[in-house]
C-alpha atoms as a PDB file:
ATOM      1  CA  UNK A   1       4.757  17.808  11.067  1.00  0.00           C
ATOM      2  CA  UNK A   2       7.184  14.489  11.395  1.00  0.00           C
ATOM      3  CA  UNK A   3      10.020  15.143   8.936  1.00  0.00           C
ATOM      4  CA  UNK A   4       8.759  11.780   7.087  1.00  0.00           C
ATOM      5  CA  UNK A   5       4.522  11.919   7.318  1.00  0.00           C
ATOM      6  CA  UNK A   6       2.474  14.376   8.202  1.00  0.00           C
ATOM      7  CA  UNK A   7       0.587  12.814  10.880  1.00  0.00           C
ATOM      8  CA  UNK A   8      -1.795  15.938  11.330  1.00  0.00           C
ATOM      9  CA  UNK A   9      -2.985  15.654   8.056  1.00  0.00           C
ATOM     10  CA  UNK A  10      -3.735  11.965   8.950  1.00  0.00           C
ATOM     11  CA  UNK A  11      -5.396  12.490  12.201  1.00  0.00           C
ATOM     12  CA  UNK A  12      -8.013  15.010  10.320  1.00  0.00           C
ATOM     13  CA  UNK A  13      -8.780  11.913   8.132  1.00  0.00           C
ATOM     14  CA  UNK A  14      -9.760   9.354  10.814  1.00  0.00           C
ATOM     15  CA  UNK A  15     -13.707   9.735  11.676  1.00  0.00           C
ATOM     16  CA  UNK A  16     -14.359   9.564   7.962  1.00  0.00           C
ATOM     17  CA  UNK A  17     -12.153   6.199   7.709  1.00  0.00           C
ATOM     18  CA  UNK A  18     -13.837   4.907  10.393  1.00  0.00           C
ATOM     19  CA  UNK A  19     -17.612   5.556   9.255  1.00  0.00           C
ATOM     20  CA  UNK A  20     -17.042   4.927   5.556  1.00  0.00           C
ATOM     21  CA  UNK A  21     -18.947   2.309   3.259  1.00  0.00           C
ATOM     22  CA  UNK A  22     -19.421  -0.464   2.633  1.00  0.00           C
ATOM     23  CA  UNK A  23     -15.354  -0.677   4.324  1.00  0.00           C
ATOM     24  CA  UNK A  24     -13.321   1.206   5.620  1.00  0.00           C
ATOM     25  CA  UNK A  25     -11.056   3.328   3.597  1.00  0.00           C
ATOM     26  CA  UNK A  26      -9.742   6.704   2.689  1.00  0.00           C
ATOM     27  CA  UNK A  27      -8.012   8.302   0.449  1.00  0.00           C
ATOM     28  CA  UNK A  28      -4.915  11.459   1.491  1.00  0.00           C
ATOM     29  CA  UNK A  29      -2.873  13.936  -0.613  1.00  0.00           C
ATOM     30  CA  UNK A  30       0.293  15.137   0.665  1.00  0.00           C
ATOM     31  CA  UNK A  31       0.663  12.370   3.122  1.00  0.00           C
ATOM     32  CA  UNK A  32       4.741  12.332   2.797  1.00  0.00           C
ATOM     33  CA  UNK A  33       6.620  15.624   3.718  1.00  0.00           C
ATOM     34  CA  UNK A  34       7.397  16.982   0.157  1.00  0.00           C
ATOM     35  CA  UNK A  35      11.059  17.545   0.485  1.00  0.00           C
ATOM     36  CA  UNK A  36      11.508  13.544   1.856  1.00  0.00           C
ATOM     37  CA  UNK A  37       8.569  12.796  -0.908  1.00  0.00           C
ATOM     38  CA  UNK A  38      10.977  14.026  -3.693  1.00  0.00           C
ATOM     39  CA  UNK A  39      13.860  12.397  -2.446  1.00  0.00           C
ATOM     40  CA  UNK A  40      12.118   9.019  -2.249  1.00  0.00           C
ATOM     41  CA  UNK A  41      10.588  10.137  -5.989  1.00  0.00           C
ATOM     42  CA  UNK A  42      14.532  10.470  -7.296  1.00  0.00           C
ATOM     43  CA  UNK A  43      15.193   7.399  -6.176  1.00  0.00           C
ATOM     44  CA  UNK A  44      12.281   4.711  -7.039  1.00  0.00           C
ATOM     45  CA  UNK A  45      13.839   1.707  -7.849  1.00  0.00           C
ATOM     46  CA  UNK A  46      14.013   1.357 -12.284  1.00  0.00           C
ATOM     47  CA  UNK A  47      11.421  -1.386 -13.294  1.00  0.00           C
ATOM     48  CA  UNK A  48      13.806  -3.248 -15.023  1.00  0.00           C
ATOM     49  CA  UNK A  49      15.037  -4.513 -11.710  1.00  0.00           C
ATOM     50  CA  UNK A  50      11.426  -5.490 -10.994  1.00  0.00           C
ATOM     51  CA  UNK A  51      10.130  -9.415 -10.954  1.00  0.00           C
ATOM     52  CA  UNK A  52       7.040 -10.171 -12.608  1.00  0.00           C
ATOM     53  CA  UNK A  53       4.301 -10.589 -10.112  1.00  0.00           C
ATOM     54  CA  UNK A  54       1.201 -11.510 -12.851  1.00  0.00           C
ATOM     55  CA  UNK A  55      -1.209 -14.116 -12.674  1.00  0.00           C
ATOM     56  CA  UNK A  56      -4.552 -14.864 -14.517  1.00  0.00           C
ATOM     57  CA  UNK A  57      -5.761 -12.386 -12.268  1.00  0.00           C
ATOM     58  CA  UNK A  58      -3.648  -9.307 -12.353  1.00  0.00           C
ATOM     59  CA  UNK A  59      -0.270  -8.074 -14.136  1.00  0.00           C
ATOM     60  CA  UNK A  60       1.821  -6.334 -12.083  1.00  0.00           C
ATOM     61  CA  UNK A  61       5.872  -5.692 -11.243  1.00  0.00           C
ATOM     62  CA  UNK A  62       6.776  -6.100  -7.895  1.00  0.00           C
ATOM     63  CA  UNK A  63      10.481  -6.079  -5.867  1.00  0.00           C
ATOM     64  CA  UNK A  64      10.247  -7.258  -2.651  1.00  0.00           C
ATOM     65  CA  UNK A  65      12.213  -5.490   0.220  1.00  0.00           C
ATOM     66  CA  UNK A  66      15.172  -7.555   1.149  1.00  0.00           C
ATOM     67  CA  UNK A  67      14.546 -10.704  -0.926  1.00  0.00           C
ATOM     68  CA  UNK A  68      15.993 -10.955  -4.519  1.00  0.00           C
ATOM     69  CA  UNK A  69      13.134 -13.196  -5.698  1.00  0.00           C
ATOM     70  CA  UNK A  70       9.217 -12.276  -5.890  1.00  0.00           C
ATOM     71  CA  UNK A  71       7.868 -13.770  -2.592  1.00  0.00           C
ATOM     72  CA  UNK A  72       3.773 -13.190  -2.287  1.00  0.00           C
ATOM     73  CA  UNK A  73       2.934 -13.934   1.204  1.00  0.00           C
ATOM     74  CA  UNK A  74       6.012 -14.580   3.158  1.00  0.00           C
ATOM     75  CA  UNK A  75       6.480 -11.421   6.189  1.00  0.00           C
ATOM     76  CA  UNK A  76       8.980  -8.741   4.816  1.00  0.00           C
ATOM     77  CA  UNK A  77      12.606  -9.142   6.434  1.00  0.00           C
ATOM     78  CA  UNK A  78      13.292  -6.397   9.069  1.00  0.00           C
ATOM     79  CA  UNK A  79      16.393  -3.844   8.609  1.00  0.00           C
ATOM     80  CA  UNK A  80      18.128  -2.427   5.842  1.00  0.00           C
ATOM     81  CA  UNK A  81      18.415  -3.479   2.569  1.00  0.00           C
ATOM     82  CA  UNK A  82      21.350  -1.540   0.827  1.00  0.00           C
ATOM     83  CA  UNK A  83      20.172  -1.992  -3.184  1.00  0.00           C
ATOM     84  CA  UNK A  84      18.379   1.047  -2.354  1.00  0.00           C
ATOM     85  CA  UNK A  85      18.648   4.334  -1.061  1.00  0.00           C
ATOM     86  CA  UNK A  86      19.304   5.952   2.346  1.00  0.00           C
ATOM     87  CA  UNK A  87      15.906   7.706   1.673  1.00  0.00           C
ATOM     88  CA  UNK A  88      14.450   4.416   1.317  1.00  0.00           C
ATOM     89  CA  UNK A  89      15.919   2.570   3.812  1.00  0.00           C
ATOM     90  CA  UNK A  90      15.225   5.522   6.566  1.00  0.00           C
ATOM     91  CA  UNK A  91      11.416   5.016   5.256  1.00  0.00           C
ATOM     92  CA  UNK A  92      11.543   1.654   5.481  1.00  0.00           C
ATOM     93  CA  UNK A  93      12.766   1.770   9.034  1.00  0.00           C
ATOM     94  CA  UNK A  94      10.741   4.234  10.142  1.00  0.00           C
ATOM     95  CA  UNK A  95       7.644   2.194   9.048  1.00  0.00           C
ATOM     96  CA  UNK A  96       8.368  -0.655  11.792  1.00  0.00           C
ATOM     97  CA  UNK A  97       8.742   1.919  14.410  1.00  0.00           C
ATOM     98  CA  UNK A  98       6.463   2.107  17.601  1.00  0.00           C
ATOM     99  CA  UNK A  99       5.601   5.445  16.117  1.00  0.00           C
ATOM    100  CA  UNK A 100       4.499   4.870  12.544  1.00  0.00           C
ATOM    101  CA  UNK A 101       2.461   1.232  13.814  1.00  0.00           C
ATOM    102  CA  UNK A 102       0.982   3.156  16.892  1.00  0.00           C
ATOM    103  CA  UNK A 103       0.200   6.574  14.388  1.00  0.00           C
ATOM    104  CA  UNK A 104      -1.766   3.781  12.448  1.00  0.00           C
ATOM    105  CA  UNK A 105      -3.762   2.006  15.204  1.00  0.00           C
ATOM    106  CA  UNK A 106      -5.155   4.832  16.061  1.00  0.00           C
ATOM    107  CA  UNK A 107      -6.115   6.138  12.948  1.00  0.00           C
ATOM    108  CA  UNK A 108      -8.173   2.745  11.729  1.00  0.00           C
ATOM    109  CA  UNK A 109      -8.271   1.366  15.565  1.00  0.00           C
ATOM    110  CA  UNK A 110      -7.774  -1.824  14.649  1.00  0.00           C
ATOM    111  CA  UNK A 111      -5.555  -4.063  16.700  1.00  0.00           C
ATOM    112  CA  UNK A 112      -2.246  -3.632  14.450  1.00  0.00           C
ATOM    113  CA  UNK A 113       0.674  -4.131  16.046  1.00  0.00           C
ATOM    114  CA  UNK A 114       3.643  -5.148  13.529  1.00  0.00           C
ATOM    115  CA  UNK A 115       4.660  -4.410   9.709  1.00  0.00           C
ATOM    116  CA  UNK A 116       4.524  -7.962   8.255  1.00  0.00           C
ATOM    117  CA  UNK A 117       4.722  -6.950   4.298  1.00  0.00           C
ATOM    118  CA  UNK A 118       6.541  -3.807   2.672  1.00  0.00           C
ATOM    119  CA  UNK A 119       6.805  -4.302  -1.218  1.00  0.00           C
ATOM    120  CA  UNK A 120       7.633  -1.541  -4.396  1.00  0.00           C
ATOM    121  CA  UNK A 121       4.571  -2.827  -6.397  1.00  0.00           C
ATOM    122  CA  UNK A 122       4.315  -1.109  -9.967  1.00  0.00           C
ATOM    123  CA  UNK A 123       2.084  -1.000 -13.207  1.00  0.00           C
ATOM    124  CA  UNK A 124       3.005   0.236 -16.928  1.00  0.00           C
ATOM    125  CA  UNK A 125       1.059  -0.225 -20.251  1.00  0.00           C
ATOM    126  CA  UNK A 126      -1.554  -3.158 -20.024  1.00  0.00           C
ATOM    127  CA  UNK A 127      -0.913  -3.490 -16.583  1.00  0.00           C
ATOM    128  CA  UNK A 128      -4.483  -4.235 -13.695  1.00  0.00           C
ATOM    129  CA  UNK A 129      -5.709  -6.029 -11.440  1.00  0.00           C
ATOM    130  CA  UNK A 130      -9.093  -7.875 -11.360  1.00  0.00           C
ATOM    131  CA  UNK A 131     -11.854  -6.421  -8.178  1.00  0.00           C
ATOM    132  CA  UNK A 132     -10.629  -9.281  -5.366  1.00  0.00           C
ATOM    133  CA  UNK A 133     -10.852  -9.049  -1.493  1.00  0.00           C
ATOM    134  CA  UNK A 134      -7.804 -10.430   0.600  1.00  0.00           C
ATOM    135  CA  UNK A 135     -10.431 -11.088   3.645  1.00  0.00           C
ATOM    136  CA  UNK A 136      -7.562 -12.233   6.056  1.00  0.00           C
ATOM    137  CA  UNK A 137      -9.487 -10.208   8.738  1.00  0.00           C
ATOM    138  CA  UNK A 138      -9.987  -7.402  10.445  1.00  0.00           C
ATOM    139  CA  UNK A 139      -6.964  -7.322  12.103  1.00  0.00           C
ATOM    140  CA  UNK A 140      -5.231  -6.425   9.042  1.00  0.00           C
ATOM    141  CA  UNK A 141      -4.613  -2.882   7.168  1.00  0.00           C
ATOM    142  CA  UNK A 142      -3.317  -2.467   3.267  1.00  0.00           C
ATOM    143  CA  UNK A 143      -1.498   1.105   3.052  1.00  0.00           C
ATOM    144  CA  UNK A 144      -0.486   2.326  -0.517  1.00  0.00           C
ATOM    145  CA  UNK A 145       1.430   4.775  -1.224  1.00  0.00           C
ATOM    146  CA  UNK A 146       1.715   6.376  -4.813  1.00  0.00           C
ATOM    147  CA  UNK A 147       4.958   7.897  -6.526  1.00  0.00           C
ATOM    148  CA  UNK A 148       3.446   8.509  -9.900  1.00  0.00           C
ATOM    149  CA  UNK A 149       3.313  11.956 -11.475  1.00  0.00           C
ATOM    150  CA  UNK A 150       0.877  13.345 -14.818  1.00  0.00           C
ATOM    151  CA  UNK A 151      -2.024  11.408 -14.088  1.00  0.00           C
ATOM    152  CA  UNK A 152      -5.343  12.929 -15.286  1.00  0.00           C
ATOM    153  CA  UNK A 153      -9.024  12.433 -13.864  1.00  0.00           C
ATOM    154  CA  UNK A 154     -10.285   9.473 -15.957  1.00  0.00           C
ATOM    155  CA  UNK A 155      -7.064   7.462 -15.886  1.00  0.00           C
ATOM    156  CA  UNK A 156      -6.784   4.392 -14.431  1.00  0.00           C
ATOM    157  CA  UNK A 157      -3.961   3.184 -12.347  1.00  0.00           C
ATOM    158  CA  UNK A 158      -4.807   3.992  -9.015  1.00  0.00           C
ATOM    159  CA  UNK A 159      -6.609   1.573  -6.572  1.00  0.00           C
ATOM    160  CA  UNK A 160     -10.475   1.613  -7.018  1.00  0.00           C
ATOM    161  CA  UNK A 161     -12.566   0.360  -4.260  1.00  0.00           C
ATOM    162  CA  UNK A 162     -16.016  -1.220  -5.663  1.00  0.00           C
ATOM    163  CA  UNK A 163     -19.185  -2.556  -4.149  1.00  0.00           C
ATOM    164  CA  UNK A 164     -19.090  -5.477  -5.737  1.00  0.00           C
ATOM    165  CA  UNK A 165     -16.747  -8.060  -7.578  1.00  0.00           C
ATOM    166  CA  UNK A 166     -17.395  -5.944 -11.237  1.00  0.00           C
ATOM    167  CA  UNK A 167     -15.444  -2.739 -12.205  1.00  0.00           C
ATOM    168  CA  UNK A 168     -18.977  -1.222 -13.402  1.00  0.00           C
ATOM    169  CA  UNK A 169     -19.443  -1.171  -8.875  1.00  0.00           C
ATOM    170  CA  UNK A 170     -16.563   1.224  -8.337  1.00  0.00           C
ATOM    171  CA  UNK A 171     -17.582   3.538  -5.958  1.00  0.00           C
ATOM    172  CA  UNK A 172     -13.884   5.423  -5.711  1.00  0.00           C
ATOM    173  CA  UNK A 173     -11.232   5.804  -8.062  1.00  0.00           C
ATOM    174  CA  UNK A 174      -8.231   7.903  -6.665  1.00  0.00           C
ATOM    175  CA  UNK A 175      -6.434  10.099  -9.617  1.00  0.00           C
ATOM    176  CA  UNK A 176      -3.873  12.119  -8.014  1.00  0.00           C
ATOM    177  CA  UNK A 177      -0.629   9.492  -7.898  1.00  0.00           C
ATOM    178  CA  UNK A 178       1.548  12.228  -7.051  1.00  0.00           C
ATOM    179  CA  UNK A 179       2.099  11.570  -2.993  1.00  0.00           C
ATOM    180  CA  UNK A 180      -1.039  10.365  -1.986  1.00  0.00           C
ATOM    181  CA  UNK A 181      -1.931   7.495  -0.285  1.00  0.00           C
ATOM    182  CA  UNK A 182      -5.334   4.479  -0.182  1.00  0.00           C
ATOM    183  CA  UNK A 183      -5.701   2.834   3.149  1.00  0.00           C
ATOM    184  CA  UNK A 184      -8.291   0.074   3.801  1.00  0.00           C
ATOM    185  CA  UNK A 185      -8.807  -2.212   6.017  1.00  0.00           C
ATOM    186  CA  UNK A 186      -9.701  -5.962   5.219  1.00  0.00           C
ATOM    187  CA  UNK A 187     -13.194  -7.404   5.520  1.00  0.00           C
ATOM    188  CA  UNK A 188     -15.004  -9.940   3.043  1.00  0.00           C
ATOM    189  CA  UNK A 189     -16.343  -6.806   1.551  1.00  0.00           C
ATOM    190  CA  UNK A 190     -13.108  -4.778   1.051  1.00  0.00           C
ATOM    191  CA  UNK A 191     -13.044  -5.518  -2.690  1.00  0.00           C
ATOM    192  CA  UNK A 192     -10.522  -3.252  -4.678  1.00  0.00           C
ATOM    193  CA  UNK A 193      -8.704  -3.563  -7.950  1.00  0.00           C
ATOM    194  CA  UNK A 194      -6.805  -1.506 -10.431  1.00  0.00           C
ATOM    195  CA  UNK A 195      -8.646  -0.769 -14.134  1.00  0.00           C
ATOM    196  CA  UNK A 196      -6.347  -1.752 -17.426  1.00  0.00           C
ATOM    197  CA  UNK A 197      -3.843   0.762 -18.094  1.00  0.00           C
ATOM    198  CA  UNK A 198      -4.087   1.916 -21.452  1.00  0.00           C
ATOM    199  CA  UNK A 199      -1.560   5.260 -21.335  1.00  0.00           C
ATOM    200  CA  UNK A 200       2.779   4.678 -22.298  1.00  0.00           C
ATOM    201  CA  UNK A 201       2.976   5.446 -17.960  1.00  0.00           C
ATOM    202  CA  UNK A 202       5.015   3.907 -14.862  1.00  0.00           C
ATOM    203  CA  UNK A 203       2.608   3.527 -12.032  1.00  0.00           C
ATOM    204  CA  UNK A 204       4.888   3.574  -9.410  1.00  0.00           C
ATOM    205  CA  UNK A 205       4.187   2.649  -5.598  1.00  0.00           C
ATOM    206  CA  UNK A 206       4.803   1.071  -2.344  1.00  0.00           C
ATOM    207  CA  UNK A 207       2.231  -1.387  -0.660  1.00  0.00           C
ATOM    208  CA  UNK A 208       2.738  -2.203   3.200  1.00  0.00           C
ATOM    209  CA  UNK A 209       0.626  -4.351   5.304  1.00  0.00           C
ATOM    210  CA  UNK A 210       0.133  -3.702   9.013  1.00  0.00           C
ATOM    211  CA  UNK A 211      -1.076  -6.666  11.137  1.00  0.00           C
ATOM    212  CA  UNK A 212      -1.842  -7.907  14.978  1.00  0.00           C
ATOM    213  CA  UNK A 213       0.782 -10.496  15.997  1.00  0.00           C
ATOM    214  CA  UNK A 214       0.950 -12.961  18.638  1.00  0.00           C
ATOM    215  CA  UNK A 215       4.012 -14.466  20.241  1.00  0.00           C
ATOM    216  CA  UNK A 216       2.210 -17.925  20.716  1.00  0.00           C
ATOM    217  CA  UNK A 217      -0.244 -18.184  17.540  1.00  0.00           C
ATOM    218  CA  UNK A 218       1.942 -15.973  15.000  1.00  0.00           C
ATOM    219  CA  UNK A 219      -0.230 -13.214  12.752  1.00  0.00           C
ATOM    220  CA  UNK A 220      -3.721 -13.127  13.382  1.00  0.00           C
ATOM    221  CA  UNK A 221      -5.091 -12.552   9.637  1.00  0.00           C
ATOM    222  CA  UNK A 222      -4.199 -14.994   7.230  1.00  0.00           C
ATOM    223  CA  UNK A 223      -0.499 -16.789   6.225  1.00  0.00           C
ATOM    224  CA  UNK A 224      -0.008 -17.052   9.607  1.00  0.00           C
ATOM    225  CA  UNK A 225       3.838 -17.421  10.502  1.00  0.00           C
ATOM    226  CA  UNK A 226       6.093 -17.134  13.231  1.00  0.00           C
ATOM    227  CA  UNK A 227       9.639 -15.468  13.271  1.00  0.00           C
END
């Protein structure tokens, strides 16, 4: 097992990615070795650093990785950023490595071939977000991963996935925030949302978006930009 994700674990996850409905997605415990997991855990950035993120649609705390404002759809900045931790900056690294992106193409096999967003996204106490679809194309993949401990079946918090663009259509509802992860891949039907948070809890987690990109026509889903 890599010292940072356990990539066998991921590997027994694929098929079912691959042939699930009406997208593809999964959903993995245990993703993150636990010793790194509890590191990165210690040493999730405090909320009260966090810029607000909401809209009509959602409301949400985000900090994005080596900006100081909230920036939506601009490509995350390569390298370090030193407001956080080594433990966080040796993830963040490791997640634009040949390794991590190449780990990932094979597991969805779709045509990713850069990081182009990596964001600490969190919910607390009337926190959600509204069933949407990005639909930039399937050439794009969402990963989430969850730092979030004492979450109970029932609550909501976690990223649903839903049939349709109503929360009564959820299909999947993870519960277990406690290293775990969601990965989906975008199509017009990859609808997915986050029920109202009702509970005096930090929903803590990191959202990263893999992508094919082109030296001549920039990213191939949508925002397309060029370094």
């Amino acid at each position: 097992m890599n010292k940072i994700i356990n990539w066998n674990l991921l590997t027994q996850h694929s098929e079912k990615f691959k042939n699930q409905q009406p997208f593809k997605f999964t959903f993995i415990e245990n993703i993150i070795s636990k010793d790194f997991y509890q590191k990165l855990y210690d040493t999730y950035p405090d909320l009260s650093e966090f810029d607000d993120g909401s809209d009509m649609s959602k409301s949400q705390l985000v900090k994005n990785w080596g900006k100081d404002h909230y920036a939506k759809c601009e490509p995350t900045l390569s390298g370090k950023d030193e407001r956080f931790s080594s433990e966080w900056n040796e993830f963040k690294l490791y997640t634009e490595t040949d390794e991590f992106i190449e780990n990932f193409r094979k597991f969805t096999g779709a045509p990713i071939n850069r990081l182009k967003q990596w964001k600490f996204m969190a919910y607390r106490n009337g926190g959600f977000q509204l069933p949407h679809v990005h639909n930039v194309g399937p050439s794009t993949v969402v990963i989430i991963f969850y730092f979030s401990k004492g979450w109970e079946k029932g609550d909501p918090g976690g990223t649903y996935i839903a049939s349709d663009l109503d929360e009564s259509d959820i299909i999947f509802e993870p519960y277990n925030l406690d290293n775990s992860m969601v990965i989906f891949q975008d199509s017009p039907k990859a609808i997915h949302g986050i029920r109202y948070i009702t509970k005096d809890v930090e929903r803590r987690a990191i959202q990263i978006t893999l992508e094919e990109y082109n030296d001549e026509t920039g990213w191939t889903g949508g925002n397309q930009v060029k370094f």
